[in-house]
PDB file of N, CA and C in Angstrom:
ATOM      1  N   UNK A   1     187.688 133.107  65.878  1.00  0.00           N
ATOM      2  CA  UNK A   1     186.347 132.588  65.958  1.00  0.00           C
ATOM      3  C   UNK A   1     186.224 131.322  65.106  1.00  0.00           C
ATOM      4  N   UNK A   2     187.529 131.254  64.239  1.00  0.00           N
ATOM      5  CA  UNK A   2     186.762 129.700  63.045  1.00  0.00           C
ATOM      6  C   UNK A   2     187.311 129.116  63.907  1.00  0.00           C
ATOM      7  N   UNK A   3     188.536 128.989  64.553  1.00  0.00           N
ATOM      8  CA  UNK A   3     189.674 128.185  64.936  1.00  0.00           C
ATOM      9  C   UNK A   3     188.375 127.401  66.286  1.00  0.00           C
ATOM     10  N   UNK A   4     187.982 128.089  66.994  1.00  0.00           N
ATOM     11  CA  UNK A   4     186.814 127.611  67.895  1.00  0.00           C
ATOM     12  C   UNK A   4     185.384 127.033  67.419  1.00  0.00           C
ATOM     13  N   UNK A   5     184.419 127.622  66.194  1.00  0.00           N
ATOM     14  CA  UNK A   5     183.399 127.149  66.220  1.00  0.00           C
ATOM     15  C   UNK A   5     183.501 126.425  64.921  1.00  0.00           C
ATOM     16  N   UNK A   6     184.521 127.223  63.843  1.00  0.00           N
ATOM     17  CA  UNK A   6     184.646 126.226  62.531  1.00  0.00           C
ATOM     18  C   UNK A   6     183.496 127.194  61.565  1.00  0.00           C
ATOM     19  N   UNK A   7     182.375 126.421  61.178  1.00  0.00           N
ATOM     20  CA  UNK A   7     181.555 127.172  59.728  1.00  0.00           C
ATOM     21  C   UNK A   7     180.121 127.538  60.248  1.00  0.00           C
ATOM     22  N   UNK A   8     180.250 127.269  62.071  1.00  0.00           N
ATOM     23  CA  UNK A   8     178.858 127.359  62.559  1.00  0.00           C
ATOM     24  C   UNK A   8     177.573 126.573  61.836  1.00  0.00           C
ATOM     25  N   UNK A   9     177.804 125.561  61.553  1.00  0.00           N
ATOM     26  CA  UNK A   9     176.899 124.823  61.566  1.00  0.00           C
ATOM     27  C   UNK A   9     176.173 123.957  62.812  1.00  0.00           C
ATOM     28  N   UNK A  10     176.917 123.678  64.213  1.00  0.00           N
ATOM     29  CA  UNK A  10     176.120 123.304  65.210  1.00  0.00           C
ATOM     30  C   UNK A  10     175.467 123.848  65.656  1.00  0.00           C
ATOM     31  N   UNK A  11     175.482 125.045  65.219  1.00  0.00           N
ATOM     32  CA  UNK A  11     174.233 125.982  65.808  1.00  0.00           C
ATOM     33  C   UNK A  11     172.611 126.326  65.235  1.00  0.00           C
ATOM     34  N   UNK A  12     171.840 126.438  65.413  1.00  0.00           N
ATOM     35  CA  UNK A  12     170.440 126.386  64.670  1.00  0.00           C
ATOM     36  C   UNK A  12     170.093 127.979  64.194  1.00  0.00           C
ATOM     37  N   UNK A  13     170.823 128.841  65.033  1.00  0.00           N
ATOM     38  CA  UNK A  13     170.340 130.058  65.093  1.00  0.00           C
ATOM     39  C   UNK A  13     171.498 130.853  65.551  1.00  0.00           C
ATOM     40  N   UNK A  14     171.488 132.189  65.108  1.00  0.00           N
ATOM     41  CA  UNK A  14     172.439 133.341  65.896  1.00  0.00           C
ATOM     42  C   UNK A  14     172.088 133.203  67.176  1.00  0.00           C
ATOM     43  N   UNK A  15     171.157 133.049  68.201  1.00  0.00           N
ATOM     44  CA  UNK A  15     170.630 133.239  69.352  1.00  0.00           C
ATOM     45  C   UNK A  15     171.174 132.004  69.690  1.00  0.00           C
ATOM     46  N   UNK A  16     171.191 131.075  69.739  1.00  0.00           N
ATOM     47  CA  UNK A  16     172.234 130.069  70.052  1.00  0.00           C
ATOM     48  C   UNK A  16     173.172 129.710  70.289  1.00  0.00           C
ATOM     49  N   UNK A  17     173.978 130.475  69.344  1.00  0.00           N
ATOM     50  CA  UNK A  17     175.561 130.614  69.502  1.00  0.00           C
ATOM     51  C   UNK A  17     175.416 131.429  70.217  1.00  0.00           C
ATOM     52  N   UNK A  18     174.787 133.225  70.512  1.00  0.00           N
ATOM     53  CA  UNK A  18     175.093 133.842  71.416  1.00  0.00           C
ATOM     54  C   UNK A  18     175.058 133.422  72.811  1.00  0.00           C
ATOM     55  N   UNK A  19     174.028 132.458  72.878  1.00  0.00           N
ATOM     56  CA  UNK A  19     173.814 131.931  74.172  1.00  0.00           C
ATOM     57  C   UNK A  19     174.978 130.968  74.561  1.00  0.00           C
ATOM     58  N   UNK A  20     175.862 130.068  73.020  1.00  0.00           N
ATOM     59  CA  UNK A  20     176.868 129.581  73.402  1.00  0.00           C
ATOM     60  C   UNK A  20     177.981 130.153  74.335  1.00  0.00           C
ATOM     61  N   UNK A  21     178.120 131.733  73.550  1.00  0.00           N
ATOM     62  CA  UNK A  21     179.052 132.276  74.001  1.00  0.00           C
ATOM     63  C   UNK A  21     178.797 133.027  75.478  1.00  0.00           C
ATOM     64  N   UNK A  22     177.928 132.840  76.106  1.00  0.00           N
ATOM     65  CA  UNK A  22     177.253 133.520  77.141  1.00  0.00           C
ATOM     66  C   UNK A  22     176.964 135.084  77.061  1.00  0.00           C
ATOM     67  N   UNK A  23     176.502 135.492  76.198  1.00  0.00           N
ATOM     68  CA  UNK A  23     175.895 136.819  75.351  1.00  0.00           C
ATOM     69  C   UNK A  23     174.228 136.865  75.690  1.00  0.00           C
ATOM     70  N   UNK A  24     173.747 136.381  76.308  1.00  0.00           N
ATOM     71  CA  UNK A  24     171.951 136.508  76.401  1.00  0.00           C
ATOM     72  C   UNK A  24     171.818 136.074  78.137  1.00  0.00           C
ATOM     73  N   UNK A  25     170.798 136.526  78.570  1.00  0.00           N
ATOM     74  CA  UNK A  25     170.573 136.006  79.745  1.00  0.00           C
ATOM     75  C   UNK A  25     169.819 135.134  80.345  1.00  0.00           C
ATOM     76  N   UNK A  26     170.400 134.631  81.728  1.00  0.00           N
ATOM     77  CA  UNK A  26     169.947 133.795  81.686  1.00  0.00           C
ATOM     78  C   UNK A  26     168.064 133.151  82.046  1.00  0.00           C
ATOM     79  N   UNK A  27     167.391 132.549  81.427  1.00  0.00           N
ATOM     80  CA  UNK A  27     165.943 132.455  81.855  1.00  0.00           C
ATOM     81  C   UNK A  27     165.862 131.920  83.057  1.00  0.00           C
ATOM     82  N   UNK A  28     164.873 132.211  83.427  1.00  0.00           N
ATOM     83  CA  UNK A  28     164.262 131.201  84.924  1.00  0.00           C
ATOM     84  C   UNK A  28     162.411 131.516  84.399  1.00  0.00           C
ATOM     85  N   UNK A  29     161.813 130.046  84.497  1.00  0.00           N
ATOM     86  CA  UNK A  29     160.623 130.295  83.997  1.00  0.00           C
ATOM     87  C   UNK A  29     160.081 128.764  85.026  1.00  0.00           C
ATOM     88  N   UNK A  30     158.968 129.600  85.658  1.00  0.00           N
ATOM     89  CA  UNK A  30     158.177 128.679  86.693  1.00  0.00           C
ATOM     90  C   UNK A  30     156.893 128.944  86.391  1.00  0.00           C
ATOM     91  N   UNK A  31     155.835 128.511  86.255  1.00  0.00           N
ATOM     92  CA  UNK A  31     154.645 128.483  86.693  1.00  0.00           C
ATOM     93  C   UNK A  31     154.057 129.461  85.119  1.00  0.00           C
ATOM     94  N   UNK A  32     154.832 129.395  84.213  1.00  0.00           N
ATOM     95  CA  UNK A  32     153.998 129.650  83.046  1.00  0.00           C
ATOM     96  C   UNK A  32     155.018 131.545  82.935  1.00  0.00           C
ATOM     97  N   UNK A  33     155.350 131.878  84.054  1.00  0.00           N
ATOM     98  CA  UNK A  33     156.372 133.361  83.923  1.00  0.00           C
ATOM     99  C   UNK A  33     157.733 133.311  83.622  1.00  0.00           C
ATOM    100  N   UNK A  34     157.841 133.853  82.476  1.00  0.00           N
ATOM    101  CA  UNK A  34     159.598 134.009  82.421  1.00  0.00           C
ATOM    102  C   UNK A  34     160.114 134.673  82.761  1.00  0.00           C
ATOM    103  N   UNK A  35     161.265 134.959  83.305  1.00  0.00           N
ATOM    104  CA  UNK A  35     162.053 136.041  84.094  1.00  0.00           C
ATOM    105  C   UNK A  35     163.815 135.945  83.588  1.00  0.00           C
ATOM    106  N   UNK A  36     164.101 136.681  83.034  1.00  0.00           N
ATOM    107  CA  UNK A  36     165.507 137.128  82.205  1.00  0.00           C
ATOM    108  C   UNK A  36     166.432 137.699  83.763  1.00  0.00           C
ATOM    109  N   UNK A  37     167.536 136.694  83.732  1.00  0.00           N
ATOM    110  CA  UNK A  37     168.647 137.522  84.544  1.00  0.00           C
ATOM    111  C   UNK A  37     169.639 137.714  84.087  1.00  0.00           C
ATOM    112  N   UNK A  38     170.685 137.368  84.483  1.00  0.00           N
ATOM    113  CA  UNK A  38     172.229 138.159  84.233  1.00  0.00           C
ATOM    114  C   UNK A  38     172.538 137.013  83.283  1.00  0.00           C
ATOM    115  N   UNK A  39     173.616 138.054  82.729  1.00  0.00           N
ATOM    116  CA  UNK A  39     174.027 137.005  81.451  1.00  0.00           C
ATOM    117  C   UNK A  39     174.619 135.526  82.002  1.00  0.00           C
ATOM    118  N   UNK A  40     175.033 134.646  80.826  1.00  0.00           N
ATOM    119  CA  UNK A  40     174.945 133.327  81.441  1.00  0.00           C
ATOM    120  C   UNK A  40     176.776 132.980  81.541  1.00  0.00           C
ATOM    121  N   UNK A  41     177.760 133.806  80.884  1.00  0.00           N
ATOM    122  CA  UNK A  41     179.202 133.632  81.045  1.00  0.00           C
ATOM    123  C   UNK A  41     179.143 132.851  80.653  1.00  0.00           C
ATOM    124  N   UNK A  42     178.757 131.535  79.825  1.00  0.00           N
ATOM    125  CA  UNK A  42     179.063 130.344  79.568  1.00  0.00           C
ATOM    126  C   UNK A  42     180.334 130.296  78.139  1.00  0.00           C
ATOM    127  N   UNK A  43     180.304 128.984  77.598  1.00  0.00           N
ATOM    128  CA  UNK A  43     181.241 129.062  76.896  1.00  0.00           C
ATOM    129  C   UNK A  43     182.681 129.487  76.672  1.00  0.00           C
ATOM    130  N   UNK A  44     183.323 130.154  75.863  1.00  0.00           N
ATOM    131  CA  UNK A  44     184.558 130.413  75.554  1.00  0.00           C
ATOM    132  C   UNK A  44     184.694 131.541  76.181  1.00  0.00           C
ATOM    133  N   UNK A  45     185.331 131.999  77.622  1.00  0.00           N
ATOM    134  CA  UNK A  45     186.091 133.297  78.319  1.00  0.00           C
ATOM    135  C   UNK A  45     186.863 134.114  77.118  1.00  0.00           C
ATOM    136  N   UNK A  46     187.831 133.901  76.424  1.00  0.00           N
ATOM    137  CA  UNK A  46     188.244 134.865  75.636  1.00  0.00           C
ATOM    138  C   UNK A  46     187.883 135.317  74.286  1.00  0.00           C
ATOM    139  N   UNK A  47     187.165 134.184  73.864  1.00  0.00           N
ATOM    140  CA  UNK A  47     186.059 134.621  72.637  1.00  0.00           C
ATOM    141  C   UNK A  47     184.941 135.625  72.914  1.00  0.00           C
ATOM    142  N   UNK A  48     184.837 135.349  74.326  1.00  0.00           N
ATOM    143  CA  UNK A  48     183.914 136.833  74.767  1.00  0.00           C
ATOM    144  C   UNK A  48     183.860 137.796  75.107  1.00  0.00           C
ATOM    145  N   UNK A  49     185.411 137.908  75.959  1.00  0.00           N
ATOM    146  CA  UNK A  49     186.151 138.826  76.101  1.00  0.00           C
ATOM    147  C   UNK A  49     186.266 139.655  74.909  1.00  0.00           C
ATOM    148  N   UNK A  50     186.829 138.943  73.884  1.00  0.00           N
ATOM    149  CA  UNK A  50     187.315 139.410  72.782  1.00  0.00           C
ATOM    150  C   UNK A  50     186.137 140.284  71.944  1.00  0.00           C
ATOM    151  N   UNK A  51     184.983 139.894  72.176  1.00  0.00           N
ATOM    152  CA  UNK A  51     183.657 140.236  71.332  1.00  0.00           C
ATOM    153  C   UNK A  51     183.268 141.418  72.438  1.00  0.00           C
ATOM    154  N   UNK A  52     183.031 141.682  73.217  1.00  0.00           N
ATOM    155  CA  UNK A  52     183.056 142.700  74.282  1.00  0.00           C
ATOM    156  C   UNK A  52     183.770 144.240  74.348  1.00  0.00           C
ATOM    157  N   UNK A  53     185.067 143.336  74.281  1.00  0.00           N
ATOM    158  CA  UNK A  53     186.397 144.741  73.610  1.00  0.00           C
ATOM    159  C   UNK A  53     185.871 145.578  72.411  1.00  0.00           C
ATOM    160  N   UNK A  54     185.213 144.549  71.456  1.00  0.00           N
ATOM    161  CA  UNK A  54     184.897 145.043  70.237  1.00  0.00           C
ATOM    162  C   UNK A  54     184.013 145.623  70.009  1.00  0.00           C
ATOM    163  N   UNK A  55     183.315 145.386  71.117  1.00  0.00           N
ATOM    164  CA  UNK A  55     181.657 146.268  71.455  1.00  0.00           C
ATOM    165  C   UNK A  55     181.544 147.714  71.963  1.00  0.00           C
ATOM    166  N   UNK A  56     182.969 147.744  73.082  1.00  0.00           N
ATOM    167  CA  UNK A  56     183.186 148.909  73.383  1.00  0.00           C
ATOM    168  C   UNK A  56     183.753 149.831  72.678  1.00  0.00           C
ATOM    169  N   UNK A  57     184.665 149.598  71.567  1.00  0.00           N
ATOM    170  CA  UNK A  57     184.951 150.238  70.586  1.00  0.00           C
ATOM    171  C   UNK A  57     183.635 150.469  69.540  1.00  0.00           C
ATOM    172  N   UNK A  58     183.425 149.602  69.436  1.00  0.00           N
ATOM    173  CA  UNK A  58     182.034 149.897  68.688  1.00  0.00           C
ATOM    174  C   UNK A  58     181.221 151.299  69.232  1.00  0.00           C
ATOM    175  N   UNK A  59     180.581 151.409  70.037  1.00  0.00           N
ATOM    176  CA  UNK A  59     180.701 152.241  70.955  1.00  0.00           C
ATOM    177  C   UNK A  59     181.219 153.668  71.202  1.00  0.00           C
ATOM    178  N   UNK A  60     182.037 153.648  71.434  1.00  0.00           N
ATOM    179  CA  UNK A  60     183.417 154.478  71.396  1.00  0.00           C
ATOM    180  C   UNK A  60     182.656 155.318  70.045  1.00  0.00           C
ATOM    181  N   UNK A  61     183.443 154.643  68.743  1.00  0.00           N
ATOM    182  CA  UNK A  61     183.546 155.152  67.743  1.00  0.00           C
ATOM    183  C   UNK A  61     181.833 155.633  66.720  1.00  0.00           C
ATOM    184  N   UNK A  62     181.025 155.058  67.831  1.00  0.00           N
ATOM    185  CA  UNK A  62     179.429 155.464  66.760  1.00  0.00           C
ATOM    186  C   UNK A  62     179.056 156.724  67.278  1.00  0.00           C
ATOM    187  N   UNK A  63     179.675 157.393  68.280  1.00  0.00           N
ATOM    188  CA  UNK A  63     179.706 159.077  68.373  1.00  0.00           C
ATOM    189  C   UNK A  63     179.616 159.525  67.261  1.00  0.00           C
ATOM    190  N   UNK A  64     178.728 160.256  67.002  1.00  0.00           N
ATOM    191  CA  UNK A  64     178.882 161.287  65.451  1.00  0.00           C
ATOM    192  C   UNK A  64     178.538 160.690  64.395  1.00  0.00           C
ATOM    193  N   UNK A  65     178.810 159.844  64.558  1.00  0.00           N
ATOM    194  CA  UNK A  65     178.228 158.586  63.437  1.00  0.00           C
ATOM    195  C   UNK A  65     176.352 158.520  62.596  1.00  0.00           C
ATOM    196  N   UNK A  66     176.413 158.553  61.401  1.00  0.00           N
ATOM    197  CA  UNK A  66     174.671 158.343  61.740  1.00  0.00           C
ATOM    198  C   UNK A  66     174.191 156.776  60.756  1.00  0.00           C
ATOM    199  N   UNK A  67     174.695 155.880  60.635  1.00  0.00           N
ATOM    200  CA  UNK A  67     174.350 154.698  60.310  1.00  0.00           C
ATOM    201  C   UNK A  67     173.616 154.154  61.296  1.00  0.00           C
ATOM    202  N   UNK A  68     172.798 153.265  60.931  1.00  0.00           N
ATOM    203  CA  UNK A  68     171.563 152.530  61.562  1.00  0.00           C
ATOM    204  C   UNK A  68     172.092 152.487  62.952  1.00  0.00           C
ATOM    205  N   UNK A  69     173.767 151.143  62.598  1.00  0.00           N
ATOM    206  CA  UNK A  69     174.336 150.705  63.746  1.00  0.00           C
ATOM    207  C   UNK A  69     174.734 151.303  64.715  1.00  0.00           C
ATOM    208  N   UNK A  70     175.334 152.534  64.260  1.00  0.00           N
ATOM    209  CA  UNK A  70     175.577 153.311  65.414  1.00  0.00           C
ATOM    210  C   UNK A  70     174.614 154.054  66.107  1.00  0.00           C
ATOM    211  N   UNK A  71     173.663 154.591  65.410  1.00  0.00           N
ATOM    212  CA  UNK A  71     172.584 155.424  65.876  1.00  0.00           C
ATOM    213  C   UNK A  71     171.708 154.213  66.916  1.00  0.00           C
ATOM    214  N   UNK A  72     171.418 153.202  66.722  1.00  0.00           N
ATOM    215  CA  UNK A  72     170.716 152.011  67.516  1.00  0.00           C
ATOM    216  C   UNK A  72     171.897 151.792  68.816  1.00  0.00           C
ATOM    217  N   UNK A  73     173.210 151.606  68.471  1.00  0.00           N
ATOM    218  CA  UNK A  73     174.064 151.656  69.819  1.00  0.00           C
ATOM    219  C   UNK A  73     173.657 152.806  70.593  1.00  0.00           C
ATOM    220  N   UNK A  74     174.045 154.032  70.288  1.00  0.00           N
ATOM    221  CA  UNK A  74     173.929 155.474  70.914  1.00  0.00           C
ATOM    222  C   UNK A  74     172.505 155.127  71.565  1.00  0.00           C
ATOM    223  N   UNK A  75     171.435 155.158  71.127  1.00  0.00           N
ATOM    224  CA  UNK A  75     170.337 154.910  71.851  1.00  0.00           C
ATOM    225  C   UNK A  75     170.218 154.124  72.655  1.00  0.00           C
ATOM    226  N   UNK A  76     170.797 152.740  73.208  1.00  0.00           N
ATOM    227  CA  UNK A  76     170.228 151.882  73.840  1.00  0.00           C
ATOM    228  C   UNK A  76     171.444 152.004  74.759  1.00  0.00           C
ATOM    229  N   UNK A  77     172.728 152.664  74.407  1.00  0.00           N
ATOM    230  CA  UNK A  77     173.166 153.260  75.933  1.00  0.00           C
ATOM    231  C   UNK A  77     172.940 154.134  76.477  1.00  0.00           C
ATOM    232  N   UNK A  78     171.499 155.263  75.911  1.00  0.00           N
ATOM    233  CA  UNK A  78     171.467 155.986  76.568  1.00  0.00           C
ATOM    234  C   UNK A  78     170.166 155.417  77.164  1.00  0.00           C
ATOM    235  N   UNK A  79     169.473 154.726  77.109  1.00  0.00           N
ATOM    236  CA  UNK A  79     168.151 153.942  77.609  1.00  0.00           C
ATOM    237  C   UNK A  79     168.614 152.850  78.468  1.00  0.00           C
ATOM    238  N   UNK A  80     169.544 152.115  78.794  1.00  0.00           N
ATOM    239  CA  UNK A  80     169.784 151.519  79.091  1.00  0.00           C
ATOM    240  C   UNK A  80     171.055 151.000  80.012  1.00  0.00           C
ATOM    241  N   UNK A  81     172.149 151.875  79.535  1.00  0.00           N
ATOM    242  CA  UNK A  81     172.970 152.082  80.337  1.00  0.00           C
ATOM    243  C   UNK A  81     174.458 151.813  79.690  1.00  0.00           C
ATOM    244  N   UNK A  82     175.551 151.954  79.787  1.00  0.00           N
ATOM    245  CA  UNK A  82     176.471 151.340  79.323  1.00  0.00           C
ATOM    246  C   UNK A  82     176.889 150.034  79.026  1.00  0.00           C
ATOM    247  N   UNK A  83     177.188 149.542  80.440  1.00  0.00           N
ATOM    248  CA  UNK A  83     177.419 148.142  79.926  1.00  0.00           C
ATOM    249  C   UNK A  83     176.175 146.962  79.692  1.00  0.00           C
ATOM    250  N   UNK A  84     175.284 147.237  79.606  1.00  0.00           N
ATOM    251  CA  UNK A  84     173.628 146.548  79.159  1.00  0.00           C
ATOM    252  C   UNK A  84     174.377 146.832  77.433  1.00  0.00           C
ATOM    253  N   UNK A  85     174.694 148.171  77.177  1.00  0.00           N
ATOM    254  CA  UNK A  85     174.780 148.284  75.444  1.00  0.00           C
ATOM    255  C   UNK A  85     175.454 147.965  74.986  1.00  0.00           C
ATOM    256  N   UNK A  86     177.054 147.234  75.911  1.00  0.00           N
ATOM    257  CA  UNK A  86     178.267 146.761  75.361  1.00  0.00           C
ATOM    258  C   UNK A  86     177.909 145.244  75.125  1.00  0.00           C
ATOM    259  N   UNK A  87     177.048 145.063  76.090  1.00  0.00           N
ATOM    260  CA  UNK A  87     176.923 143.419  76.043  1.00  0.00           C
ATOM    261  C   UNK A  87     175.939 143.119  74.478  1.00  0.00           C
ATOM    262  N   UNK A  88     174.859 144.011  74.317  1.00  0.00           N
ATOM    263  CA  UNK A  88     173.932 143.917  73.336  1.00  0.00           C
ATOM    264  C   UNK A  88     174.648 144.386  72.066  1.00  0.00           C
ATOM    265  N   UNK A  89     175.628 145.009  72.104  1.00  0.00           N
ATOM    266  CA  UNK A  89     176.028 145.098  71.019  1.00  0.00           C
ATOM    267  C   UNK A  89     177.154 143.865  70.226  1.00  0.00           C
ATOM    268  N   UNK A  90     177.414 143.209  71.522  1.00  0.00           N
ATOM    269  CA  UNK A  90     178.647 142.100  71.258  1.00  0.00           C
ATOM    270  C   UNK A  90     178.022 140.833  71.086  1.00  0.00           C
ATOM    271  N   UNK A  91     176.742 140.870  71.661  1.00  0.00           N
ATOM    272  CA  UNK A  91     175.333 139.818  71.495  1.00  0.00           C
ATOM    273  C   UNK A  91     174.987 139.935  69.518  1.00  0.00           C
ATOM    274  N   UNK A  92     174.883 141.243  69.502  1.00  0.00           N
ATOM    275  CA  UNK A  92     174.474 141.521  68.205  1.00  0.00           C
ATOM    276  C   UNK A  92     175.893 141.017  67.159  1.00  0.00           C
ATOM    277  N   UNK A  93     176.943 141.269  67.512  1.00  0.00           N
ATOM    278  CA  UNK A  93     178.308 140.878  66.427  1.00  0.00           C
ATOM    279  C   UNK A  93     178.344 139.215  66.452  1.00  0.00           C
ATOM    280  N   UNK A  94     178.196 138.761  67.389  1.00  0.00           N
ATOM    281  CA  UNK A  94     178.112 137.530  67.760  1.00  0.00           C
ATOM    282  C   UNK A  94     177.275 137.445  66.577  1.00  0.00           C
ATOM    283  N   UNK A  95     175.928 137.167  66.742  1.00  0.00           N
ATOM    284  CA  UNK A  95     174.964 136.781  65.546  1.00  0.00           C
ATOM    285  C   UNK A  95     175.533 137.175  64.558  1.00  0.00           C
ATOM    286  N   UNK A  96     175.245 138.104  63.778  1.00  0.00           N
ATOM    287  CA  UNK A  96     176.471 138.504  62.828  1.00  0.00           C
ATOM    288  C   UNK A  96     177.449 137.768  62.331  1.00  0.00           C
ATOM    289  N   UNK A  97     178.797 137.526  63.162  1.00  0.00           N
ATOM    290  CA  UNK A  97     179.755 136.663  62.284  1.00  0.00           C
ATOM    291  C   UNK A  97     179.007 135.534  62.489  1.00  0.00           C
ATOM    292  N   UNK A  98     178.330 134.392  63.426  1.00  0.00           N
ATOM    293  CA  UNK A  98     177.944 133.219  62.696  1.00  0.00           C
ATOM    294  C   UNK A  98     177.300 133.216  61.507  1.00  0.00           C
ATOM    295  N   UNK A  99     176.151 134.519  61.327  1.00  0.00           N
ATOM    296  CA  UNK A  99     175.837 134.130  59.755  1.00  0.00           C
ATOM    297  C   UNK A  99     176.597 134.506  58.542  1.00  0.00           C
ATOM    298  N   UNK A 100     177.452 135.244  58.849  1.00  0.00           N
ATOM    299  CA  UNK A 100     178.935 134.934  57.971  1.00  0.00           C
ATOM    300  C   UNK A 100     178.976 133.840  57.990  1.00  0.00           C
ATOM    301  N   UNK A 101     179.710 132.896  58.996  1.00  0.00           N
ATOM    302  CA  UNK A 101     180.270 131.624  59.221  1.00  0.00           C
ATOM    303  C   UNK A 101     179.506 130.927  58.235  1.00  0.00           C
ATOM    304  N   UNK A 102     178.249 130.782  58.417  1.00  0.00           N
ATOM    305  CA  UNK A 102     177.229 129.740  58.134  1.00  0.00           C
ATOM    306  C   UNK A 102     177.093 129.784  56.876  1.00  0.00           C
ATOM    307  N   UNK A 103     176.613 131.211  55.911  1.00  0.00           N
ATOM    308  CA  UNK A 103     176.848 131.250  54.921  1.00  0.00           C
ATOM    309  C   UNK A 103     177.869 131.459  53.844  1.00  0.00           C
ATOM    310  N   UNK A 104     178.800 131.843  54.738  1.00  0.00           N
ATOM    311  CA  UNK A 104     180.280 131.963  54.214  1.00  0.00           C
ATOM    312  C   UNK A 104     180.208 133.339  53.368  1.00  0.00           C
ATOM    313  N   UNK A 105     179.687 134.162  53.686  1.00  0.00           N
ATOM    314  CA  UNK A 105     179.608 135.670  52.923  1.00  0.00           C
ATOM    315  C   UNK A 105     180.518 136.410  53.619  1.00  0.00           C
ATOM    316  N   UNK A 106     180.526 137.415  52.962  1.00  0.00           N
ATOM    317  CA  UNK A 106     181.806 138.411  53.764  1.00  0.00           C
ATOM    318  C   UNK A 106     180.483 139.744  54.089  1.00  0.00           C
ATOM    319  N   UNK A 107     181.115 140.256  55.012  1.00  0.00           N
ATOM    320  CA  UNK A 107     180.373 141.567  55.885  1.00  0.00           C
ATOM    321  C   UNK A 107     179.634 142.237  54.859  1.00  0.00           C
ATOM    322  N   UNK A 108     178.521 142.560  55.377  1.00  0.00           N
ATOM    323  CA  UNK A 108     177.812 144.008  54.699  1.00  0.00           C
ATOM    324  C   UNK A 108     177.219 144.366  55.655  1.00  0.00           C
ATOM    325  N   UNK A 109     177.688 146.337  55.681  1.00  0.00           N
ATOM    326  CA  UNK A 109     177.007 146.897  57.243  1.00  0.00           C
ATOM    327  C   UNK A 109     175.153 146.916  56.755  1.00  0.00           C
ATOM    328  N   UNK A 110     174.893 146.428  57.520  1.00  0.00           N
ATOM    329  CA  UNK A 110     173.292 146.455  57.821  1.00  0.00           C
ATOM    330  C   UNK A 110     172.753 148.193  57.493  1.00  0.00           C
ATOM    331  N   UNK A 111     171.917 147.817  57.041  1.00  0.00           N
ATOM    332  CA  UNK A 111     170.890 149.490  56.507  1.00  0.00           C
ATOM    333  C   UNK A 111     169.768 149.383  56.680  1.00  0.00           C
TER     334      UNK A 111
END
């Protein structure tokens, strides 16, 4: 991920880069209505690939689990569906390491 974006500074926001990486979907907005479709694939194919893999393990492993993160995964695949929760969860890591990047901190799991 540095070797591609570097310290994330071209980006303004986590939602930005996710959208870099094609992690959010895409808008269509006419006449004052917005309407969310399928994700946008844009950007780097194996940087997303790669963030995806990691989602499904993510996934995988928050069975049994009761931290925020996992308990919020478990729920929104069961509301939502599987791969809706792989993508939102790789949407969510995405944000994540850029504000690593940006601030240059090392991980702390969210509580």
């Amino acid at each position: 991920m540095v070797a591609m974006v570097g310290n994330g500074h071209e980006f303004r926001c986590g939602r930005q880069f996710a959208a870099w990486l094609g992690l959010v979907p895409g808008q269509y907005n006419s006449g004052g209505k917005a309407r969310l479709g399928r994700i946008t694939k844009a950007g780097d194919g194996y940087l997303r690939s790669l963030l995806i893999l990691g989602a499904r393990a993510v996934l995988v492993a928050a069975q049994g689990k009761t931290d925020p993160v996992s308990r919020w995964a478990i729920v929104l695949a069961e509301r939502r569906g599987y791969w809706k929760a792989v993508v939102a969860i790789a949407a969510k890591n995405a944000r994540m390491a850029w504000a690593m990047l940006r601030r240059g901190d090392a991980f702390v799991m969210p509580t």
